[in-house]
Protein backbone atom coordinates (compact mmCIF):
# COMPACT_ATOMS: atom_id res chain seq x y z
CA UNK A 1 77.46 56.40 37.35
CA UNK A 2 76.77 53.62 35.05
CA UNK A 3 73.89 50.83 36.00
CA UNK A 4 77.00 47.99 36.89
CA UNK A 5 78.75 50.61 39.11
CA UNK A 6 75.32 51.43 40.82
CA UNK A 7 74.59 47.73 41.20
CA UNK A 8 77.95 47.05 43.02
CA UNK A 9 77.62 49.81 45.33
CA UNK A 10 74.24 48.68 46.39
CA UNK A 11 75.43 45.15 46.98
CA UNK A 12 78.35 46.44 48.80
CA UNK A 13 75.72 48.41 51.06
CA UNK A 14 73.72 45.75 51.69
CA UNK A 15 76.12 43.39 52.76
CA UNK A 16 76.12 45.82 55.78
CA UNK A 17 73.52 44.82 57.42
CA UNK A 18 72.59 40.85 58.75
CA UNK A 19 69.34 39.10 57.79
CA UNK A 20 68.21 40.22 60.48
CA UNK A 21 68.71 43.44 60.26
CA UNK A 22 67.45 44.23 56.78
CA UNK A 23 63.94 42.69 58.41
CA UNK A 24 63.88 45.19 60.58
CA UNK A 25 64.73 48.15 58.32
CA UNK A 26 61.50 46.75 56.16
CA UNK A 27 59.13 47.21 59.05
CA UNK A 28 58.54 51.00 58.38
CA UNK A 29 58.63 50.65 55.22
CA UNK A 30 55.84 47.79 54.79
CA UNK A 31 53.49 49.73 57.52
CA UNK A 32 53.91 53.00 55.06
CA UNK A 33 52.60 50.45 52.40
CA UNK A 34 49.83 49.60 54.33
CA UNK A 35 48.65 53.18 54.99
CA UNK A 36 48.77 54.00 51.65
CA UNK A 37 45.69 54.54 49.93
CA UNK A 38 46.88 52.57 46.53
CA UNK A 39 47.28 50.03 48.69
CA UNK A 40 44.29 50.22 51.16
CA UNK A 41 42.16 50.62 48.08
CA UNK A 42 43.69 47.61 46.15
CA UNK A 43 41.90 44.20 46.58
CA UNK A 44 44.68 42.71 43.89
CA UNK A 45 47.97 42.91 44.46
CA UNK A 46 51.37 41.47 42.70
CA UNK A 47 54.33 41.76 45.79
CA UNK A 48 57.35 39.25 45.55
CA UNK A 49 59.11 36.60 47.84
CA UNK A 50 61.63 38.51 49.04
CA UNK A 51 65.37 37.07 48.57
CA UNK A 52 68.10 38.04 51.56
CA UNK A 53 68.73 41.08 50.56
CA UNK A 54 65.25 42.86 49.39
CA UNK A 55 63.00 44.66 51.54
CA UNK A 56 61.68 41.32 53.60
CA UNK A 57 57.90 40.85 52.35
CA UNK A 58 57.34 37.42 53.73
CA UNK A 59 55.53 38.05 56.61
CA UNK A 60 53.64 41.12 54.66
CA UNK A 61 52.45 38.22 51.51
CA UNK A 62 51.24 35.96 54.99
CA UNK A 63 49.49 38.54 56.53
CA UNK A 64 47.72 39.99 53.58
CA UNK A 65 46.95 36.78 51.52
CA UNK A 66 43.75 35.94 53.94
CA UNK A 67 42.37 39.80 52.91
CA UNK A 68 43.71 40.51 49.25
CA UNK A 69 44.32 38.56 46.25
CA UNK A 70 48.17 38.52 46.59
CA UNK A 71 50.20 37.39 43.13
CA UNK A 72 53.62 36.58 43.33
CA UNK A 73 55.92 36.20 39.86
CA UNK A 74 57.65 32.28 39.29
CA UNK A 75 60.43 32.96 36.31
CA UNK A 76 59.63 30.71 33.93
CA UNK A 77 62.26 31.22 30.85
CA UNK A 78 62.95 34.49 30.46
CA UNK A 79 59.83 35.98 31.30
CA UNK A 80 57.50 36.06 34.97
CA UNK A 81 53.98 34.24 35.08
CA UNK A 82 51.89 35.25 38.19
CA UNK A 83 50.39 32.98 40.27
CA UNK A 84 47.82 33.71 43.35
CA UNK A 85 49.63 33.11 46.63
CA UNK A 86 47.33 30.02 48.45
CA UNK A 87 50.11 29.90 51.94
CA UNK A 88 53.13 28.89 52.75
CA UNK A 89 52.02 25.17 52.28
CA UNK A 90 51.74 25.72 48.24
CA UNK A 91 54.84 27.36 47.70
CA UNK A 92 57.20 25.01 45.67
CA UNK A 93 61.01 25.38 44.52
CA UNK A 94 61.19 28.73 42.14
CA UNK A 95 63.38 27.99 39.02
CA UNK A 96 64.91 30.93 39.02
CA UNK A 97 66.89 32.35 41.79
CA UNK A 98 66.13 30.08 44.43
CA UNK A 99 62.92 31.88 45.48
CA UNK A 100 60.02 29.50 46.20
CA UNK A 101 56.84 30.19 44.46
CA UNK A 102 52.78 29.10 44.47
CA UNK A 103 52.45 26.13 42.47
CA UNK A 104 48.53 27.08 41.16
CA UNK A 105 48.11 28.12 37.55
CA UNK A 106 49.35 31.13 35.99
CA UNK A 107 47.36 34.17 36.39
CA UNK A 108 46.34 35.89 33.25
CA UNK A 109 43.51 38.67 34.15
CA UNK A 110 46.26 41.34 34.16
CA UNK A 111 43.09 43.89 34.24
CA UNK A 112 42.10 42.69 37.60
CA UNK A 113 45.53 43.92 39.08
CA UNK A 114 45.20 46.60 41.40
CA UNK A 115 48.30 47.65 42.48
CA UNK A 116 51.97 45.97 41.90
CA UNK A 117 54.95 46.32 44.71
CA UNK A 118 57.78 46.05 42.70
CA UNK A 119 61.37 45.73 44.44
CA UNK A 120 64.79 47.01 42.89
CA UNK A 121 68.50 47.39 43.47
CA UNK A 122 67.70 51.23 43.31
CA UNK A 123 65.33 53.87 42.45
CA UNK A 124 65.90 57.33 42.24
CA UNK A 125 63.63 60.57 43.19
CA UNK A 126 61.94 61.04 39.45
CA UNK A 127 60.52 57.01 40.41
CA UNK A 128 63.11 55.18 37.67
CA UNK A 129 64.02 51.63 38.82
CA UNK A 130 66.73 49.89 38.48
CA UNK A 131 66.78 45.89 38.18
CA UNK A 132 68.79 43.27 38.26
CA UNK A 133 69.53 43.82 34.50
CA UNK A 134 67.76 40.89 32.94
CA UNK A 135 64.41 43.06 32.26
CA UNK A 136 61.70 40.39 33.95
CA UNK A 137 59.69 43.39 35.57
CA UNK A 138 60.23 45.82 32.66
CA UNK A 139 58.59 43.28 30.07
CA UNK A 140 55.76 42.74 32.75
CA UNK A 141 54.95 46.05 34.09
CA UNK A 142 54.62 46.68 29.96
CA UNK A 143 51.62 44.56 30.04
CA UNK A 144 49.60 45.96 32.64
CA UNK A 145 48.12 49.49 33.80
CA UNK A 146 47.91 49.70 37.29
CA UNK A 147 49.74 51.82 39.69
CA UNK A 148 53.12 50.67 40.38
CA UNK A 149 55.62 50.86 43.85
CA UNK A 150 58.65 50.62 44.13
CA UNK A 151 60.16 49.58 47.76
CA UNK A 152 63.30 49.78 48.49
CA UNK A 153 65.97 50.58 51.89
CA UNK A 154 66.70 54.47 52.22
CA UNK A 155 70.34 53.77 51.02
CA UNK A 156 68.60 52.09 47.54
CA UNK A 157 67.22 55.75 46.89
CA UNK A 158 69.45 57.75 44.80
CA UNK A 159 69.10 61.12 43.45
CA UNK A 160 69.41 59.87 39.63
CA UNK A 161 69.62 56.54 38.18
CA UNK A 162 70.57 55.89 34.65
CA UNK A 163 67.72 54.88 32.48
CA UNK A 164 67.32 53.52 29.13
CA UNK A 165 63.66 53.36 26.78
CA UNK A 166 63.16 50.10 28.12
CA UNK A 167 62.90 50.64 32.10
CA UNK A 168 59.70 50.97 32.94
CA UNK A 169 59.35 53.98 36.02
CA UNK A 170 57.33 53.43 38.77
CA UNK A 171 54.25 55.69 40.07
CA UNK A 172 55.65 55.87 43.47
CA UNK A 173 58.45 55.08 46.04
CA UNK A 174 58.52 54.14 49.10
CA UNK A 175 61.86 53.94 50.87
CA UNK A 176 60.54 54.33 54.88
């Protein structure tokens, strides 16, 4: 399958489940986060502001913020500039995509990033990802060396995804 077929058969999946729903499937999957050593051992970590239909991290950035440096991205152009998540009370409009994000300064010390949780329409079993095709996370994971997850709902694991010089693959996958 091509990465447009893939795409629409995710989106047709996940308009299976509610809101509500698609919180609950992220439960397991945010407490296997949480036992995992990359994670335990991290003190900075990059997650995301969930939209509707990604693995839910909002109550995951809240919890976490008060014990971790937690980064979330803010689209600015073409390209995502970190910025330390302060609480809810700092997050402003996002530009891009609706998704609200911290109004502080950029982040820049990409050396001091532990760990980045990095969601997807799909992954597959060798750890490829595959994005919403406009390359934000591929030109950022470039610039950094850390470990990097990929979360995703079981039916977002495939057993191949197609992938092209530019996608960068993840270190692990966690699905559940």
């Amino acid at each position: 399958m091509d990465k447009q077929t893939i795409r629409k058969q995710i989106r047709e999946a996940k308009c299976q489940f509610s809101l509500e729903e698609k919180q609950q499937l992220s439960l397991p999957i945010l407490n296997n986060i949480e036992g995992h050593s990359l994670f335990q051992q991290a003190q900075t970590v990059m997650l995301y502001w969930s939209m509707k239909d990604e693995v839910h991290t909002h109550d995951f950035v809240e919890k976490w913020y008060q014990h971790k440096r937690i980064l979330l991205p803010s689209i600015n152009g073409d390209e995502l500039v970190l910025k330390q998540f302060e609480g809810m009370d700092e997050l402003i409009a996002g530009e891009g995509f609706g998704i609200p994000e911290p109004a502080g300064d950029p982040f820049t010390a990409y050396n001091e990033i532990d760990l980045i949780i990095v969601p997807g329409i799909a992954f597959d079993i060798q750890n490829n990802r595959l994005g919403r095709g406009r390359g934000f996370y591929d030109k950022l994971l470039k610039t950094t060396n850390c470990p990097k997850m990929g979360i995703c709902f079981d039916f977002q694991l495939l057993s191949a995804i197609p992938t092209e010089p530019h996608d960068m693959p993840m270190d692990v996958v966690i699905s559940i």
